[in-house]
Each structure stands twice: as C-alpha cells, then as structure tokens.
C-alpha atoms as a PDB file:
ATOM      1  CA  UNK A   1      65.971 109.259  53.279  1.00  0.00           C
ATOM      2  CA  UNK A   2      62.762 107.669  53.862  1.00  0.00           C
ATOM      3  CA  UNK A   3      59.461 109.702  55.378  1.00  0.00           C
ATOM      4  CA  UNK A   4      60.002 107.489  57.747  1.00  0.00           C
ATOM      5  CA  UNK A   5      63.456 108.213  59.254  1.00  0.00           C
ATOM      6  CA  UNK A   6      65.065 104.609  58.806  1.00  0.00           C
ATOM      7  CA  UNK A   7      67.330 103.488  56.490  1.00  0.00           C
ATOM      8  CA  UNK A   8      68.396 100.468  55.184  1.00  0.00           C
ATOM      9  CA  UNK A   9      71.102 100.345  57.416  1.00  0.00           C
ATOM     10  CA  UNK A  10      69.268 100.258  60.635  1.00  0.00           C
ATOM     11  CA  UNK A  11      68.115 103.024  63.057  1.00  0.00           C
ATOM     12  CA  UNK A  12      68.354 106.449  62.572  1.00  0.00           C
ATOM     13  CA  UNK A  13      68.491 109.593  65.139  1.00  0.00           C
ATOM     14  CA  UNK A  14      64.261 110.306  63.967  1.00  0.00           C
ATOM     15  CA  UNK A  15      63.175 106.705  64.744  1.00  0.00           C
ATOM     16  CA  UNK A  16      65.156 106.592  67.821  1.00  0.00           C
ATOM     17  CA  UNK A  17      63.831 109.574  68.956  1.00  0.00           C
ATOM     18  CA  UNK A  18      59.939 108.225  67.687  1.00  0.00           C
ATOM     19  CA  UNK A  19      60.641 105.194  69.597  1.00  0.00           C
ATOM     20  CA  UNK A  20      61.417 106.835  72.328  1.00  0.00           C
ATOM     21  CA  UNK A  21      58.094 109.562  72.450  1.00  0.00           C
ATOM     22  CA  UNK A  22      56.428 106.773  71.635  1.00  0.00           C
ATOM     23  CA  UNK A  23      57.596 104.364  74.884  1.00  0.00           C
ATOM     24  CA  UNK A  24      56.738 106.933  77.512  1.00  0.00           C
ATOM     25  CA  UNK A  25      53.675 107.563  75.809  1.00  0.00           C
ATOM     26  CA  UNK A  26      52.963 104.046  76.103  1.00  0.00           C
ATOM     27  CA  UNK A  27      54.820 102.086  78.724  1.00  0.00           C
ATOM     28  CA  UNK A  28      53.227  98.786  78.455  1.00  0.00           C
ATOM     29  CA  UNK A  29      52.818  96.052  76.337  1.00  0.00           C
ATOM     30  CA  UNK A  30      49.456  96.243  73.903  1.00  0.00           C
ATOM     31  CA  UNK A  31      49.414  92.460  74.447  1.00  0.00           C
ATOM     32  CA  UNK A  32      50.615  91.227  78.013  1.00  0.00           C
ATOM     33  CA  UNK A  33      50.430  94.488  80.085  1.00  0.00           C
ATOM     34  CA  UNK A  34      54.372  93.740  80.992  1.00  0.00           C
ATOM     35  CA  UNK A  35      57.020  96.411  80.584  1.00  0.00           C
ATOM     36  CA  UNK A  36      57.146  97.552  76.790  1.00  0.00           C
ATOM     37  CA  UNK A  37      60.644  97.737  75.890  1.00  0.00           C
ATOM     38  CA  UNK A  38      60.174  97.969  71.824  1.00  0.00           C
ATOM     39  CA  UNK A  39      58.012  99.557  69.028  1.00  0.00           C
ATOM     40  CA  UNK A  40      56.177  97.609  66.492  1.00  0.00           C
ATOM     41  CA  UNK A  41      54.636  98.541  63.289  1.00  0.00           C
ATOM     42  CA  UNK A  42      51.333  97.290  63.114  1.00  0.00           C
ATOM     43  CA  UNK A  43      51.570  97.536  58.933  1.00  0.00           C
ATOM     44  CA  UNK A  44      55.408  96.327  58.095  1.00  0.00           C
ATOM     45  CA  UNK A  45      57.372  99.705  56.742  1.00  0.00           C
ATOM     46  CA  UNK A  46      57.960  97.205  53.720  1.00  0.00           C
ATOM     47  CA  UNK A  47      53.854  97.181  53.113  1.00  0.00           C
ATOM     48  CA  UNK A  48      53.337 100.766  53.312  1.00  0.00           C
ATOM     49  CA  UNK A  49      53.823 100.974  57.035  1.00  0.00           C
ATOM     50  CA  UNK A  50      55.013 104.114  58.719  1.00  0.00           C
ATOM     51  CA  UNK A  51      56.193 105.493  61.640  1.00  0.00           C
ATOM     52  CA  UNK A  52      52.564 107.266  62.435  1.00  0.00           C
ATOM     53  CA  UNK A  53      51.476 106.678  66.412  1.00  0.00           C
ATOM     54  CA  UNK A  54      48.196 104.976  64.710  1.00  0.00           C
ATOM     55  CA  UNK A  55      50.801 102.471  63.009  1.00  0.00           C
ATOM     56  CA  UNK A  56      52.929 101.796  66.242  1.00  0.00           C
ATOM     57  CA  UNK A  57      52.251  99.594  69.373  1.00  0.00           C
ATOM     58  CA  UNK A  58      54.347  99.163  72.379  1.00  0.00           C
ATOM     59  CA  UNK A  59      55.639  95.758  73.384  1.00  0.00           C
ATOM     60  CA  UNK A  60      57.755  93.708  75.680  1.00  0.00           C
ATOM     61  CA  UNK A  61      60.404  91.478  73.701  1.00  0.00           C
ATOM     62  CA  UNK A  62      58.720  88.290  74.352  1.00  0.00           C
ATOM     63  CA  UNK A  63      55.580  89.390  72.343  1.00  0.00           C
ATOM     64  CA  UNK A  64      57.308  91.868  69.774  1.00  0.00           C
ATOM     65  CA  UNK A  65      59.280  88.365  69.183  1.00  0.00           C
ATOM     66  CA  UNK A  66      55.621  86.258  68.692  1.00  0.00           C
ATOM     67  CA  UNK A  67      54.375  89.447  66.577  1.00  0.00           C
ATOM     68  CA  UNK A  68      56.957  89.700  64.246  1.00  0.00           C
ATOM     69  CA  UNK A  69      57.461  85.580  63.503  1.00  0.00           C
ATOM     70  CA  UNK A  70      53.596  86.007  62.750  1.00  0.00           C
ATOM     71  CA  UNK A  71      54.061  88.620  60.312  1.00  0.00           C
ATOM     72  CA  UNK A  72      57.000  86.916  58.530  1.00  0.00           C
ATOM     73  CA  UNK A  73      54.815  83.446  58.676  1.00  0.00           C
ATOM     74  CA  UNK A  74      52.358  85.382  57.135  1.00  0.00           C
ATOM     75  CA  UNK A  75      54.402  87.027  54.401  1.00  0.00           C
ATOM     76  CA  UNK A  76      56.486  83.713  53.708  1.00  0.00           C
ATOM     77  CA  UNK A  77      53.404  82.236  52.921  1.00  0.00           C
ATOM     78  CA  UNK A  78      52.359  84.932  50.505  1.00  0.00           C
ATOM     79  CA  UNK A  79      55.617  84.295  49.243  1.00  0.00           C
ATOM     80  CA  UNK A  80      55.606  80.805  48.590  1.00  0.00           C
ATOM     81  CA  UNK A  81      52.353  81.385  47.101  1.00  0.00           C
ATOM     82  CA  UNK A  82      53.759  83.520  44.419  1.00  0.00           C
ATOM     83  CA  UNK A  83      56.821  81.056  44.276  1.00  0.00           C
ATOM     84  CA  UNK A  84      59.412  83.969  45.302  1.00  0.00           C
ATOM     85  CA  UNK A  85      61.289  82.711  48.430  1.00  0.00           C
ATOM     86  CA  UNK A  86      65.012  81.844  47.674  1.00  0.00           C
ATOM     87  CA  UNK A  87      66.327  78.605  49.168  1.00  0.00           C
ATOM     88  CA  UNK A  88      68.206  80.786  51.581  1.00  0.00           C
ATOM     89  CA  UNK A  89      65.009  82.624  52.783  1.00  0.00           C
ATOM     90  CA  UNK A  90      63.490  79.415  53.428  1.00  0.00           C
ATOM     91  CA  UNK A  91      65.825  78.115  55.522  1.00  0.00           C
ATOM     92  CA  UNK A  92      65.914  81.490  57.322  1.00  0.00           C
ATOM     93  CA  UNK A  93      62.827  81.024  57.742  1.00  0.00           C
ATOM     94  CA  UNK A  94      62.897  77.826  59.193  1.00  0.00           C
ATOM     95  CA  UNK A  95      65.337  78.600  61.702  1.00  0.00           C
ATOM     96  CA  UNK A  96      63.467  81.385  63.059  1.00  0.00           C
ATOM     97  CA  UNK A  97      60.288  79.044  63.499  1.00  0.00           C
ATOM     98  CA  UNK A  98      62.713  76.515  65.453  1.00  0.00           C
ATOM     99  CA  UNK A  99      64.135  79.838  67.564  1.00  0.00           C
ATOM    100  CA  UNK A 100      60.724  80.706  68.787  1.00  0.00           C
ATOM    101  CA  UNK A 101      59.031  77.264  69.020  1.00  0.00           C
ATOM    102  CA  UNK A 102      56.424  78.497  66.034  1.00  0.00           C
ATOM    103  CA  UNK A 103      54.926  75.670  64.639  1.00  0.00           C
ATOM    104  CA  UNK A 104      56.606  74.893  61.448  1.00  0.00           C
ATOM    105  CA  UNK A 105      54.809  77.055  58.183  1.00  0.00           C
ATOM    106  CA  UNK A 106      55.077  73.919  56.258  1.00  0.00           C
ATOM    107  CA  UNK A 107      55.772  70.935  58.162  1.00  0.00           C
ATOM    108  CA  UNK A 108      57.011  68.768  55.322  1.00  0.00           C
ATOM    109  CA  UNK A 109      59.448  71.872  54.178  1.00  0.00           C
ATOM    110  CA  UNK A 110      58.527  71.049  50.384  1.00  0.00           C
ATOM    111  CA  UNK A 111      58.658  74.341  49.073  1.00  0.00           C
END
C-alpha cells in the first residue's frame, strides 16, 4: 500500500481517519470561510502529493469542485502539450468543464 494510505480503489481506513483529524482541525473552508466538508491535496497524490497536514486544505464542496477542475485544466493542458490525452480523456474532460461552467480549455476542441 501506498505511504499514503489510499489505494487505487478509493478510500482506505488511514485516509479516512486523516480526513477526519484533519476536518476538526480545520473546520472551514481555506477559500470561502463556509463549512469544510472535504480534504484537498494542495500537490495531486499523482505529482508527488501526500497526505502530510502541510499538503492538505479544508474545503466546502463548491470550492473543492472549482479547485480540482483547475488542477485537471491545468494538467490536461500539460497533457495536450506533450500530445498524451486519449480521445476519451478529452471528452472527459470536456464534460467536466460543461458540469462546472469552467470556461472551455480549448474552445475550438481541436486537440
């Protein structure tokens, strides 16, 4: 198992249990001030992130939503930088920006 305590599969009894120190150590969101009802990792678990305090920040859903479409903006753009996205990834992709309202990545979608 990952140093982390996730697996591939989803949640696992350590992150639940970091997420859950980690909430009533921090009860509001790091943007907004609302209610903080989920953990994010500031550095993606995928870059190197891990499940350090330093690495997490409380949010409410609204903003983890807005924080993690900018993070996968970000990445798909690295992405189709180095030419790696898979049609199916870009249409992903393109769904989730029409889900939040994001302003399309690439607004003629020629990948």
């Amino acid at each position: 198992m990952p140093a982390s305590g996730l697996t591939q599969s989803g949640s696992t009894r350590r992150w639940r249990e970091t997420r859950r120190r980690h909430l009533h150590r921090n009860p509001w969101c790091y943007v907004c001030g609302g209610t903080a009802t989920e953990v994010h990792h500031v550095i993606q678990r995928v870059d190197g992130g891990t499940d350090h305090d330093s690495n997490l920040r409380s949010l409410c859903k609204p903003c983890h939503q807005k924080q993690t479409a900018a993070q996968t903006r970000q990445r798909a753009a690295e992405l189709k930088h180095l030419r790696l996205l898979t049609r199916s990834q870009q249409e992903r992709i393109a769904e989730l920006e029409q889900q939040l309202g994001a302003e399309p990545l690439h607004p003629s979608r020629e990948w």
